[in-house]
Protein backbone atom coordinates (compact mmCIF):
# COMPACT_ATOMS: atom_id res chain seq x y z
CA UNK A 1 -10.92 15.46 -16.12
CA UNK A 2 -7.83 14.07 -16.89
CA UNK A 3 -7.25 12.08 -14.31
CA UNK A 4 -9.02 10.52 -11.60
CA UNK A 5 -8.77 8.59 -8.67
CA UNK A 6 -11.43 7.61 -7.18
CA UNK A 7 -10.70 6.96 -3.30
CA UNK A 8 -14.17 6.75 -2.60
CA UNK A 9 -15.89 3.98 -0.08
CA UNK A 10 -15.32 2.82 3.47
CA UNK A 11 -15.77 6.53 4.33
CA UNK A 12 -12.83 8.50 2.40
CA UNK A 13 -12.44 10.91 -0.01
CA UNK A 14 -12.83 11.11 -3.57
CA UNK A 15 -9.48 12.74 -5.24
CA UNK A 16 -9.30 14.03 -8.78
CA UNK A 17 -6.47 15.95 -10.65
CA UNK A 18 -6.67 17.80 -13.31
CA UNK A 19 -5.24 21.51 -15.53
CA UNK A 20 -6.71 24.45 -13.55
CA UNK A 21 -8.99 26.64 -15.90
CA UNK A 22 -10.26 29.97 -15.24
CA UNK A 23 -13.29 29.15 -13.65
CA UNK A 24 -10.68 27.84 -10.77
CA UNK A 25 -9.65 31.12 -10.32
CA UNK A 26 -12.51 32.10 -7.25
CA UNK A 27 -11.54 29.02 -5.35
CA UNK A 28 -7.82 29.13 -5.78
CA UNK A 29 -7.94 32.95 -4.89
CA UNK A 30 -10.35 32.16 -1.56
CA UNK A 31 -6.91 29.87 0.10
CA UNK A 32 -4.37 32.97 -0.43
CA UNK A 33 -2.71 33.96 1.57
CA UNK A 34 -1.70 37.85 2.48
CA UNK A 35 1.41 36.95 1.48
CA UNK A 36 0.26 34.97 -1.65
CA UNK A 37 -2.53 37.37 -2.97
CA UNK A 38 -2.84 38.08 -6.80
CA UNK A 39 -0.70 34.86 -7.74
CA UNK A 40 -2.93 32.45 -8.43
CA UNK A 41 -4.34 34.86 -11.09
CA UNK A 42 -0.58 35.19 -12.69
CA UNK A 43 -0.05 31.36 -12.43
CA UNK A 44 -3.29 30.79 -14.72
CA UNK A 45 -1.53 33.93 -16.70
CA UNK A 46 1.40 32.31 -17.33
CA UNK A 47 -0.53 29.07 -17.98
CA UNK A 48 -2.03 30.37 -20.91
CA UNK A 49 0.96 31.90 -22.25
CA UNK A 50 2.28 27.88 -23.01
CA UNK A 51 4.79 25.82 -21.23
CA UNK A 52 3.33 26.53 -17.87
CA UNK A 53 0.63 24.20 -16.21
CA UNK A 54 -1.60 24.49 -13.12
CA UNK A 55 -2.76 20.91 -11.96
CA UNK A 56 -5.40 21.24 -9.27
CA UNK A 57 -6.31 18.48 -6.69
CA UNK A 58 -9.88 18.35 -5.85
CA UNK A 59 -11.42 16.21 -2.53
CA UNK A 60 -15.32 15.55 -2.87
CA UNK A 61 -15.21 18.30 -5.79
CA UNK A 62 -13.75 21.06 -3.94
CA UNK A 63 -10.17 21.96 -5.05
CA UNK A 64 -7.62 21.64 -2.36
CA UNK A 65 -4.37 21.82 -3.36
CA UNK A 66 -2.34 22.55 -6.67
CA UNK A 67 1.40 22.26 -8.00
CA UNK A 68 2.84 23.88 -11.25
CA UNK A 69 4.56 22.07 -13.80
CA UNK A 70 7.33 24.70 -15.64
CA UNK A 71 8.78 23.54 -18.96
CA UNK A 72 9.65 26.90 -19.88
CA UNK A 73 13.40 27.06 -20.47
CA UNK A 74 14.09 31.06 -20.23
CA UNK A 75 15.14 31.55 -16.88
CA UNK A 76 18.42 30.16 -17.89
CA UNK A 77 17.94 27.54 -14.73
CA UNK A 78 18.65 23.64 -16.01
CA UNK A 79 16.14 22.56 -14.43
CA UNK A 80 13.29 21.64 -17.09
CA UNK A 81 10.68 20.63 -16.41
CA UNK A 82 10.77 21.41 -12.99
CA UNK A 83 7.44 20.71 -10.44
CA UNK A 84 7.10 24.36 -8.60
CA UNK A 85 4.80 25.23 -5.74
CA UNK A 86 3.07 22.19 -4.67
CA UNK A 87 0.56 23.45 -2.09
CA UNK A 88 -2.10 21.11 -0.19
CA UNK A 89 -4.46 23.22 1.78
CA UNK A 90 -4.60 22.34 5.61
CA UNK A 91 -7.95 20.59 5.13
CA UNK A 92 -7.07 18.34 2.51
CA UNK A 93 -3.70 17.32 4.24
CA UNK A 94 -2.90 13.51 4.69
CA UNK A 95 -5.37 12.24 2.50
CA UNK A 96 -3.00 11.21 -0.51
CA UNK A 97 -3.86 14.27 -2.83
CA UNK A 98 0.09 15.48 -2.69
CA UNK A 99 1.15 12.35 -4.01
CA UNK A 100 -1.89 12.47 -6.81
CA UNK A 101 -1.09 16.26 -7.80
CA UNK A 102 2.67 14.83 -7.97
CA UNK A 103 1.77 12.00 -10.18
CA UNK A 104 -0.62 13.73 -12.70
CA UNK A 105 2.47 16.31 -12.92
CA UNK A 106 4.52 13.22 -13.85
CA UNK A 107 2.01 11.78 -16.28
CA UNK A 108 2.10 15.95 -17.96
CA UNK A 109 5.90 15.65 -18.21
CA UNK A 110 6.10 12.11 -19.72
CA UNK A 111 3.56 12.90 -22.13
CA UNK A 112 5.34 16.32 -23.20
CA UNK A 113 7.99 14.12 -24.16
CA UNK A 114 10.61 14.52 -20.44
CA UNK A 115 12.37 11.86 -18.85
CA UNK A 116 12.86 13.48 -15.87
CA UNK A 117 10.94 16.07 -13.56
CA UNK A 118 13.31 18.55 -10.72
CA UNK A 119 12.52 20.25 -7.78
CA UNK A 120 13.60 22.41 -5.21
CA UNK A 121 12.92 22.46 -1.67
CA UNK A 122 13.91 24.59 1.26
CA UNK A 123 15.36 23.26 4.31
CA UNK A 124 12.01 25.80 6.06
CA UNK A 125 9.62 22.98 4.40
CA UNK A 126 10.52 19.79 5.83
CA UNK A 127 7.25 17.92 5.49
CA UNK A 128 7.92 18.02 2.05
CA UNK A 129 11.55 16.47 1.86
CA UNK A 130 9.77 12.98 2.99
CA UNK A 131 6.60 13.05 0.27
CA UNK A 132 9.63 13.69 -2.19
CA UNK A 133 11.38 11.06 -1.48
CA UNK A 134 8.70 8.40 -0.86
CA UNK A 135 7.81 9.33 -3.93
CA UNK A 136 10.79 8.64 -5.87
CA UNK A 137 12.88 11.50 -6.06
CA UNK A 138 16.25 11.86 -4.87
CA UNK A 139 18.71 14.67 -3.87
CA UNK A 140 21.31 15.45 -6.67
CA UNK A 141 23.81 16.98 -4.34
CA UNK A 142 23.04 20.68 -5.90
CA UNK A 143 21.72 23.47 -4.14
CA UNK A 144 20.39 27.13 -5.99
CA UNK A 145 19.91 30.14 -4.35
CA UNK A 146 15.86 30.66 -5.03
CA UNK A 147 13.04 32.59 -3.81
CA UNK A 148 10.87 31.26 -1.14
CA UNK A 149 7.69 30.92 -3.30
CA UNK A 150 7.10 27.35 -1.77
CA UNK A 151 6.69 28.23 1.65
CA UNK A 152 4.90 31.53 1.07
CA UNK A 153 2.00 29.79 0.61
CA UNK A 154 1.72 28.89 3.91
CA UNK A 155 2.32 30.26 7.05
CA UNK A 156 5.99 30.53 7.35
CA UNK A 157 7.83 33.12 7.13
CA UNK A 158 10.47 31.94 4.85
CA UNK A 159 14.25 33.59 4.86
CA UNK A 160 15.29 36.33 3.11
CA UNK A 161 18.08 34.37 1.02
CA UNK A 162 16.42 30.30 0.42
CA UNK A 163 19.03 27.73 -0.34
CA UNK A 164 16.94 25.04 -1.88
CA UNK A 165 18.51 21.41 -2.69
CA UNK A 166 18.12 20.04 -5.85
CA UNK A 167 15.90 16.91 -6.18
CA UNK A 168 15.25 14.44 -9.12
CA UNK A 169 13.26 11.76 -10.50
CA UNK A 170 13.42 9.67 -13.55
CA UNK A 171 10.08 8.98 -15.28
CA UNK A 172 11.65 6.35 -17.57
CA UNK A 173 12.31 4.17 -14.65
CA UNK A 174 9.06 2.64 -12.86
């Protein structure tokens, strides 16, 4: 493990982060969705391929959650490295592991050499907009046409043309 933080005592949860391997593959495929089936398999496919990485958020060993770091620079978007997908399952939900899968992303960038990690969000995921900001990004002002792959992992049903807005946060400012 990478990283750990160890919530442990007075009754909560431990929480650990660390790079998904293959032998995460059963228990991120068992919290698809119908809508989501098969990509956990090409997100640890594009992992191995190089500038993609899978953090996973385990509770008392179990994983519950993951977000994707992208450094890859091919898509022609500006937005490197950008944090894609962050996904809490419902039963690891207000315990802190968003804000740990966010920070080991951070710690990933920094150490790749970034100053900076962006994301987009939909206006369809609003619990989201408030962990980003508490957590120290901030809206740029730019919006990108995008598909809906954050909100396909849960329940909603998305639109058929996502605006996201832009958000940002500097890792050389603490």
């Amino acid at each position: 493990m990478r990283r750990s933080e160890d919530m442990a005592g007075a009754g909560r949860a431990s929480i650990e982060t660390r790079l998904a391997t293959a032998e995460d593959l059963p228990a991120l495929e068992a919290n698809e969705t119908a809508k989501t089936k098969g990509l956990s398999a090409s997100y640890l496919e594009e992992q191995a391929k190089g500038g993609y990485y899978v953090v996973v958020g385990l509770i008392d060993g179990e994983i519950a959650g993951r977000v994707i770091l992208d450094t890859r620079d091919d898509d022609g978007t500006p937005l490197v490295p950008e944090m894609k997908l962050l996904w809490v399952y419902p039963q690891g939900r207000r315990k802190g592991l968003g804000a740990a899968l966010t920070q080991h992303l951070e710690e990933l960038a920094r150490e790749l050499g970034y100053d900076e990690v962006f994301l987009g969000v939909t206006p369809d995921n609003p619990a989201a907009i408030p962990l980003y900001v508490g957590l120290g990004y901030a809206p740029t002002g730019e919006h990108r046409s995008a598909i809906n792959l954050s909100v396909i992992d849960g329940e909603g049903e998305g639109t058929n043309d996502p605006i996201e807005a832009i958000f940002r946060k500097s890792l050389t400012v603490r």
